[in-house]
Protein backbone atom coordinates (compact mmCIF):
# COMPACT_ATOMS: atom_id res chain seq x y z
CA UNK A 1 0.00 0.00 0.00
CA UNK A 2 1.40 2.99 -1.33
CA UNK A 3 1.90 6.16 2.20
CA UNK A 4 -0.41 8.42 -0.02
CA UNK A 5 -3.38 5.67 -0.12
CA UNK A 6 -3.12 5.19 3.70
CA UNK A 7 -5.62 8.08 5.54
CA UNK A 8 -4.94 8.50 9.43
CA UNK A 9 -8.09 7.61 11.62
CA UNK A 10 -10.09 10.41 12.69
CA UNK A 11 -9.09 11.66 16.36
CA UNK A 12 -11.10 10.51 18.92
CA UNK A 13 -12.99 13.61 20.56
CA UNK A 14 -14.20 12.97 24.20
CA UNK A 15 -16.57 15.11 25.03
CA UNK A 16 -16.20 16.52 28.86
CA UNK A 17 -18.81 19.28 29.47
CA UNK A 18 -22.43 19.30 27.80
CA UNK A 19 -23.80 21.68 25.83
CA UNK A 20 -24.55 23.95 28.43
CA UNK A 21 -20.53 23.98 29.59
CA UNK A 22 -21.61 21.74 32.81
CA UNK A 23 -19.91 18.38 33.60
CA UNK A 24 -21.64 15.25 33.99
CA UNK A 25 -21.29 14.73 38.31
CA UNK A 26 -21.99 12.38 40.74
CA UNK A 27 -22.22 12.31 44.01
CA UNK A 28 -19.88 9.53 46.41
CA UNK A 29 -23.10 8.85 48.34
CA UNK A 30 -24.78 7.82 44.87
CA UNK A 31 -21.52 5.81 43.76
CA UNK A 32 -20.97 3.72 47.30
CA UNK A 33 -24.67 3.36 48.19
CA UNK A 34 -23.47 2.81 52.11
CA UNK A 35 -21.06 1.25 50.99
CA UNK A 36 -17.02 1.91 52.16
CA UNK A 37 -15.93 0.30 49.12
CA UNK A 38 -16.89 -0.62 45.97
CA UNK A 39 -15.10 -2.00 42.73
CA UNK A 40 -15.00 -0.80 39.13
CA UNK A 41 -14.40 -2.25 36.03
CA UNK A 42 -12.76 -0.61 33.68
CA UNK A 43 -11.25 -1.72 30.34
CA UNK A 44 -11.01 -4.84 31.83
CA UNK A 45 -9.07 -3.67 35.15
CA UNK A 46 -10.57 -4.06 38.53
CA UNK A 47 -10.28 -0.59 40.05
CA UNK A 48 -11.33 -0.19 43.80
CA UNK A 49 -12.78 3.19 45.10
CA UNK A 50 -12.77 3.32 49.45
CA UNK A 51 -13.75 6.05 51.49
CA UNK A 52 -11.44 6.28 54.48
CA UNK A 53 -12.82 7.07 58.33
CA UNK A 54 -11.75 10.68 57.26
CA UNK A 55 -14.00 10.57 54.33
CA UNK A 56 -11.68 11.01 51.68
CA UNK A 57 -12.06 8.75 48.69
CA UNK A 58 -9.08 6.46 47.51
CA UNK A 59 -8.98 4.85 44.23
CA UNK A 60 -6.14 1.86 43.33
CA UNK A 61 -5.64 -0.95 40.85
C-alpha cells in the first residue's frame, strides 16, 4: 500500500462538558450506596474506590 493511499483515523474527541458547559457529576453517596468500598471495572481492570474514616475517597488498581 502505497503512504499516499493510507488516511490516518479520525481523532477521537471525548466530550467533557455538555452543551450547556456543565460536567456530567456524581455524588460519592450515589456511587458507594453505604457502601465503604466498591469496585470498578474498567477496560477490563478491577479498580477499587474506598472512602477512608476521614471521608476522603481512595482509588487503586
Amino acid at each position: 500500500m502505497d503512504i499516499q493511499d493510507h488516511q490516518s483515523p479520525e481523532p477521537i474527541l471525548l466530550k467533557t462538558k455538555r452543551n450547556d458547559g456543565t460536567s456530567l457529576r456524581h455524588s460519592s453517596k450515589d456511587i458507594l450506596q453505604g457502601f465503604k468500598e466498591i469496585e470498578i471495572e474498567h477496560q477490563g481492570s478491577i479498580y477499587r474506590l474506598r472512602c477512608t474514616s476521614l471521608g476522603k475517597l481512595i482509588l487503586t488498581k
